[in-house]
C-alpha atoms as a PDB file:
ATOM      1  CA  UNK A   1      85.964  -5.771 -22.097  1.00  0.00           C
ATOM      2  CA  UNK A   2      84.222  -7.211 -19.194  1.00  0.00           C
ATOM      3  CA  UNK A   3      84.875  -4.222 -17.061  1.00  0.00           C
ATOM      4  CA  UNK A   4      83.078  -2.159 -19.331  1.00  0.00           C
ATOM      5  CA  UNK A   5      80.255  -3.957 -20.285  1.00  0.00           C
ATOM      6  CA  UNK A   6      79.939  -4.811 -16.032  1.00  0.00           C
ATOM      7  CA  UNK A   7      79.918  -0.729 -16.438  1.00  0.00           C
ATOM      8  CA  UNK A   8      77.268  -0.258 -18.760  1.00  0.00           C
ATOM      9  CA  UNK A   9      75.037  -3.219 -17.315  1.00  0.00           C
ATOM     10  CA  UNK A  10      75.002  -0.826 -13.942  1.00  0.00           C
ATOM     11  CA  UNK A  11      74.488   2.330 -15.716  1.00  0.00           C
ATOM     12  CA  UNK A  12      71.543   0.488 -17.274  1.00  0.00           C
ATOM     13  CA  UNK A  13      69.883  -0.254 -14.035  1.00  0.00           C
ATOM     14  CA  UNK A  14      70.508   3.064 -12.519  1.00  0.00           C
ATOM     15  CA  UNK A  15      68.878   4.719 -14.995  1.00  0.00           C
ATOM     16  CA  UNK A  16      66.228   2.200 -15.668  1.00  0.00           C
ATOM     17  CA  UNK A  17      65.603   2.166 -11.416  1.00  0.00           C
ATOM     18  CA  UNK A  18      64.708   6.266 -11.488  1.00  0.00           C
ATOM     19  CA  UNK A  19      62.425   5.781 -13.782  1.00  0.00           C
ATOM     20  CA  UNK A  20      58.610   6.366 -12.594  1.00  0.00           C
ATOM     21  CA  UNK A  21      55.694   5.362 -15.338  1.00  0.00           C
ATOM     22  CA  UNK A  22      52.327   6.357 -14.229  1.00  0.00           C
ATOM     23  CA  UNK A  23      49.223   4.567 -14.036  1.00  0.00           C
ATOM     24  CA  UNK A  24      47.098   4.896 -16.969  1.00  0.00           C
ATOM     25  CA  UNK A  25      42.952   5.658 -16.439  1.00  0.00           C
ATOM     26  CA  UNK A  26      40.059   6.165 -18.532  1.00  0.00           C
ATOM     27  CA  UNK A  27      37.066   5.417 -16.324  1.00  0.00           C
ATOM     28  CA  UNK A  28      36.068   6.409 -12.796  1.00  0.00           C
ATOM     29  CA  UNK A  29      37.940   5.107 -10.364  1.00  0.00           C
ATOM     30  CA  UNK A  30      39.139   5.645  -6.282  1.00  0.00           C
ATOM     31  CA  UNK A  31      42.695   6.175  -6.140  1.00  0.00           C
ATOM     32  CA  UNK A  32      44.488   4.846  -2.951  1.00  0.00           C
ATOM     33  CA  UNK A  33      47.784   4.372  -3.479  1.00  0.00           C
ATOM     34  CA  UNK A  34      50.685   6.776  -4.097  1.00  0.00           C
ATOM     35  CA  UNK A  35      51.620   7.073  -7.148  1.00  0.00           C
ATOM     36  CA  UNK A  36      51.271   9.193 -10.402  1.00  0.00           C
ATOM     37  CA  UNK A  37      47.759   9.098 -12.697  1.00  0.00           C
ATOM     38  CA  UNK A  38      47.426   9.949 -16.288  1.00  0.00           C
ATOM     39  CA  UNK A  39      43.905  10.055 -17.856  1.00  0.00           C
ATOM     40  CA  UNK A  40      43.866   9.220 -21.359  1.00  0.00           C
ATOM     41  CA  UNK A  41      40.728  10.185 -22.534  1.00  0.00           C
ATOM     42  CA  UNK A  42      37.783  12.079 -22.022  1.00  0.00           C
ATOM     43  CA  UNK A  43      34.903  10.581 -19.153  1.00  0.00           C
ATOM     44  CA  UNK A  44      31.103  10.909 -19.169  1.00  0.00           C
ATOM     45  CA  UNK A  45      29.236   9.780 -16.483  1.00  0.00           C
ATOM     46  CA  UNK A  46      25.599   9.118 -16.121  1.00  0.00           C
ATOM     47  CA  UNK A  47      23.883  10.093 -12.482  1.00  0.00           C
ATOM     48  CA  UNK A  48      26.951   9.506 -10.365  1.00  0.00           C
ATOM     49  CA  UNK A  49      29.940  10.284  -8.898  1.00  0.00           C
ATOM     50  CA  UNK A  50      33.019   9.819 -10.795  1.00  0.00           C
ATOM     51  CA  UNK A  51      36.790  10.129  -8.652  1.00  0.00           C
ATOM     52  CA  UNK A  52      37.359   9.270  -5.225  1.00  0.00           C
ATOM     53  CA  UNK A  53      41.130  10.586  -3.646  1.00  0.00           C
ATOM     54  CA  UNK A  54      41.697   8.498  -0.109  1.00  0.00           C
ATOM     55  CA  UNK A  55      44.920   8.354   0.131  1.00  0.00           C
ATOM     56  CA  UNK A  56      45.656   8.682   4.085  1.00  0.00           C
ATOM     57  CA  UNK A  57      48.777   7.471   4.839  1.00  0.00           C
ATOM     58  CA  UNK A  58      50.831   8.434   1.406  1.00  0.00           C
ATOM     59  CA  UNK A  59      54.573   6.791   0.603  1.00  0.00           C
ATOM     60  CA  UNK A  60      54.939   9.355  -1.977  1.00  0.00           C
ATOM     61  CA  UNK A  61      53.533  12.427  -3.588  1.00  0.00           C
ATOM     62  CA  UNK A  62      50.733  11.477  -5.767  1.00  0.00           C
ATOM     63  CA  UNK A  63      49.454  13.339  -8.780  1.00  0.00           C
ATOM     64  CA  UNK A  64      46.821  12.931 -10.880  1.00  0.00           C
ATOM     65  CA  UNK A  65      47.408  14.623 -14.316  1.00  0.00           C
ATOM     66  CA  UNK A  66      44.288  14.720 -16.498  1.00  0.00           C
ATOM     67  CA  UNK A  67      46.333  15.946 -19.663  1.00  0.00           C
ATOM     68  CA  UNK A  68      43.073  18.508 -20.451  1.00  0.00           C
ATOM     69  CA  UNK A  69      40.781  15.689 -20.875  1.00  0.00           C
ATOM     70  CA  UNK A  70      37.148  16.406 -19.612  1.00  0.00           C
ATOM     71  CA  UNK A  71      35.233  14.321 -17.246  1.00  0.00           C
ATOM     72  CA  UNK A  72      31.563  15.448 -17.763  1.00  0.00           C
ATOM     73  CA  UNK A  73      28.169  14.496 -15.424  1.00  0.00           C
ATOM     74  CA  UNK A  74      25.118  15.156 -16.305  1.00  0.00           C
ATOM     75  CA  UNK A  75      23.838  18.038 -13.679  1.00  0.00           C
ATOM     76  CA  UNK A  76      22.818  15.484 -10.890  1.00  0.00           C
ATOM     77  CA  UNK A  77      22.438  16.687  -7.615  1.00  0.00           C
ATOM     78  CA  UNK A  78      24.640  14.710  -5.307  1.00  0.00           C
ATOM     79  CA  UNK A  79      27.373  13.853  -7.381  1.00  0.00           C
ATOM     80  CA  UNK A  80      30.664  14.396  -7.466  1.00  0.00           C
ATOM     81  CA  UNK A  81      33.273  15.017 -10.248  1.00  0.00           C
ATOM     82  CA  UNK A  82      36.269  14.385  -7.845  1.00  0.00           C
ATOM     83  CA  UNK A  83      35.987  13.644  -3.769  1.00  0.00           C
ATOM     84  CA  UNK A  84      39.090  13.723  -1.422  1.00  0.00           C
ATOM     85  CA  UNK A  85      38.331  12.250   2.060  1.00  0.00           C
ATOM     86  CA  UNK A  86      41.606  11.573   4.316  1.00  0.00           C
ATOM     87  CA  UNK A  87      43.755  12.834   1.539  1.00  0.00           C
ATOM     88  CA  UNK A  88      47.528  13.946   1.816  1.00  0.00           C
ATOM     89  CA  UNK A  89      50.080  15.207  -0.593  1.00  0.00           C
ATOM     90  CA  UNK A  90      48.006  14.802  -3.315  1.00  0.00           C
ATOM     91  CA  UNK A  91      48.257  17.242  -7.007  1.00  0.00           C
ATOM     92  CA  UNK A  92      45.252  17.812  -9.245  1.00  0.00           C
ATOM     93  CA  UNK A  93      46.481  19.128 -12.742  1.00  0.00           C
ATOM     94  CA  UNK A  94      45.257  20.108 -16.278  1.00  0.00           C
ATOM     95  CA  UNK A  95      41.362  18.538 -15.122  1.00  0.00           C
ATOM     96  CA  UNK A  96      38.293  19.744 -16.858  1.00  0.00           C
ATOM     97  CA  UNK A  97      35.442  19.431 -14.382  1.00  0.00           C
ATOM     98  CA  UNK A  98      31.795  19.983 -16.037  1.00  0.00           C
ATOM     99  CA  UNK A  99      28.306  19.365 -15.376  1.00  0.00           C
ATOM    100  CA  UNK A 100      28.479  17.659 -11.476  1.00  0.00           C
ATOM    101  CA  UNK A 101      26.169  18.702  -8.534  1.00  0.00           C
ATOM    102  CA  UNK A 102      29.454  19.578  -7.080  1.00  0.00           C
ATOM    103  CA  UNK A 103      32.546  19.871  -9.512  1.00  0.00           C
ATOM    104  CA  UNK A 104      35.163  19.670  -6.443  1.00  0.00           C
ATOM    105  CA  UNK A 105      34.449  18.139  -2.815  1.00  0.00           C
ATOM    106  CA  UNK A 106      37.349  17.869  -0.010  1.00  0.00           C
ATOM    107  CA  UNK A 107      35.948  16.640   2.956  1.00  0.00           C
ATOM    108  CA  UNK A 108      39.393  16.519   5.125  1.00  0.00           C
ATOM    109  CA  UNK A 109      43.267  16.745   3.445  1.00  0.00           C
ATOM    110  CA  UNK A 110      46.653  18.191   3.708  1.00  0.00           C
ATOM    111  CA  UNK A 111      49.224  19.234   1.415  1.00  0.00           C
ATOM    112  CA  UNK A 112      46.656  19.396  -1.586  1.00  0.00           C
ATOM    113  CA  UNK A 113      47.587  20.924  -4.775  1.00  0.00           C
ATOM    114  CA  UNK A 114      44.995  21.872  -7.614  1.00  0.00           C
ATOM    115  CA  UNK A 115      46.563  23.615 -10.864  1.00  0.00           C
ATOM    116  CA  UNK A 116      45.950  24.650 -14.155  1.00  0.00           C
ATOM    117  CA  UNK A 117      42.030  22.795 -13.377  1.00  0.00           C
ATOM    118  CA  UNK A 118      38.799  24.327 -14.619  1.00  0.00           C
ATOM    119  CA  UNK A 119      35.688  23.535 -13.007  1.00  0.00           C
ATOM    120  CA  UNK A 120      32.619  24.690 -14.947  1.00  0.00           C
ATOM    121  CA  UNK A 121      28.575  24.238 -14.449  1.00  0.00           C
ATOM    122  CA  UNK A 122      27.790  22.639 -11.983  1.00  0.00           C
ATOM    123  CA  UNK A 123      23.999  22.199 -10.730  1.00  0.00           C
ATOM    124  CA  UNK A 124      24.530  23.060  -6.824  1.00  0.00           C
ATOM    125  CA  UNK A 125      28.232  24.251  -6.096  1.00  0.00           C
ATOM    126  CA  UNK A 126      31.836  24.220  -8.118  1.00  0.00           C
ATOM    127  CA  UNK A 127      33.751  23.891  -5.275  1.00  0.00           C
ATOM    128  CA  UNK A 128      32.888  22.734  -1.540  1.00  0.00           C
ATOM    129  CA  UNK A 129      36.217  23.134   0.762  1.00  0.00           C
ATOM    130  CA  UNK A 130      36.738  20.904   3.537  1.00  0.00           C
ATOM    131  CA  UNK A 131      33.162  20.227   5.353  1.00  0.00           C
ATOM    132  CA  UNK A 132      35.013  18.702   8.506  1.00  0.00           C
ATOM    133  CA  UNK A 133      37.933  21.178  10.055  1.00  0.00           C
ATOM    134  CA  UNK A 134      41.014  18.854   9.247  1.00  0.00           C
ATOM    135  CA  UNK A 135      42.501  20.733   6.002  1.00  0.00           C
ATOM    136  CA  UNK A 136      45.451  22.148   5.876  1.00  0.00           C
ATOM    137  CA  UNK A 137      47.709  23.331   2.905  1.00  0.00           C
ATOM    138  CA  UNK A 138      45.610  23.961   0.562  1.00  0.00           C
ATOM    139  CA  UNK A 139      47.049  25.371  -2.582  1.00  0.00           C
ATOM    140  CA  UNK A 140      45.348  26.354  -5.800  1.00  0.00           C
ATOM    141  CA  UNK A 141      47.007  28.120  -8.586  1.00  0.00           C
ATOM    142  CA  UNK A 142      46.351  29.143 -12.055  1.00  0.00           C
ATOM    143  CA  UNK A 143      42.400  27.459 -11.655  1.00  0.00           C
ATOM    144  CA  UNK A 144      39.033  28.681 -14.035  1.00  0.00           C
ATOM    145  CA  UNK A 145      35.767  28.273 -12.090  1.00  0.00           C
ATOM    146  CA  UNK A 146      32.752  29.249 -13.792  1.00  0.00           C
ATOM    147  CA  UNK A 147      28.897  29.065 -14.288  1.00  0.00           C
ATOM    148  CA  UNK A 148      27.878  28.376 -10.452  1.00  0.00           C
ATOM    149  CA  UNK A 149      30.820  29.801  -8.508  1.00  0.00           C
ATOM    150  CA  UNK A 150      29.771  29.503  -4.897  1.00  0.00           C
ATOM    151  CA  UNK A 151      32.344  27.712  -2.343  1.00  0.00           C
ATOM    152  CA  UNK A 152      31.222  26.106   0.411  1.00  0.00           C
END
């Protein structure tokens, strides 16, 4: 009886040790650690930026997984939906990006991953790629920009 209960006790904790649960956000924040992001609910924002990804030296792959919420601006010039500076192995999913001066800014980053994102209105440009020459791997798949498609 003790054998087996010693048995299931370790089962326990090799199951319970693989388990990842992600860090929960519902306001605009800088993320700088690895790990994995779930938005809960939808963002407005008022005149400023709103996400910052610096995550230079990652210990993981990171992904931030906005579940379809939106995270609106109000058509400021100068402010940013989501910023990467010094950013690596980093995934952007299932984002809704409206109403920014820029929607999407990556100033340097490698290994960056942006899927199933839309990125819509914006008041000077969707999308501005990597404005210093360290990017590398950039990847986007199954994206929607619209209403002010320019990249810089």
């Amino acid at each position: 009886m003790k054998t087996r209960l010693a048995l299931y006790l370790l089962f326990v904790v090799v199951i319970l040790s693989n388990i990842s649960f992600a860090t929960n956000f519902n306001s605009c924040t800088t993320f700088a650690l690895s790990d994995t992001y779930d938005l809960t609910s939808n963002i407005t924002v008022n005149g400023s930026s709103c996400l910052t990804v610096a995550i230079a030296t990652p210990t993981a792959p990171t992904v931030i997984d906005c579940h379809g919420y939106t995270i609106r601006g109000n058509y400021t010039n100068g402010t940013n939906g989501i910023t990467y500076t010094l950013s690596n192995n980093v995934t952007l999913q299932n984002c809704i990006f409206k109403d920014f001066g820029t929607n999407l800014v990556t100033t340097d980053g490698d290994n960056l991953l942006f899927q199933n994102n839309t990125f819509d209105n914006s008041s000077f440009t969707n999308i501005q790629l990597c404005t210093s020459t360290m990017c590398n791997n950039l990847t986007f798949t199954n994206n929607t920009v619209s209403n002010g498609l320019t990249m810089e």
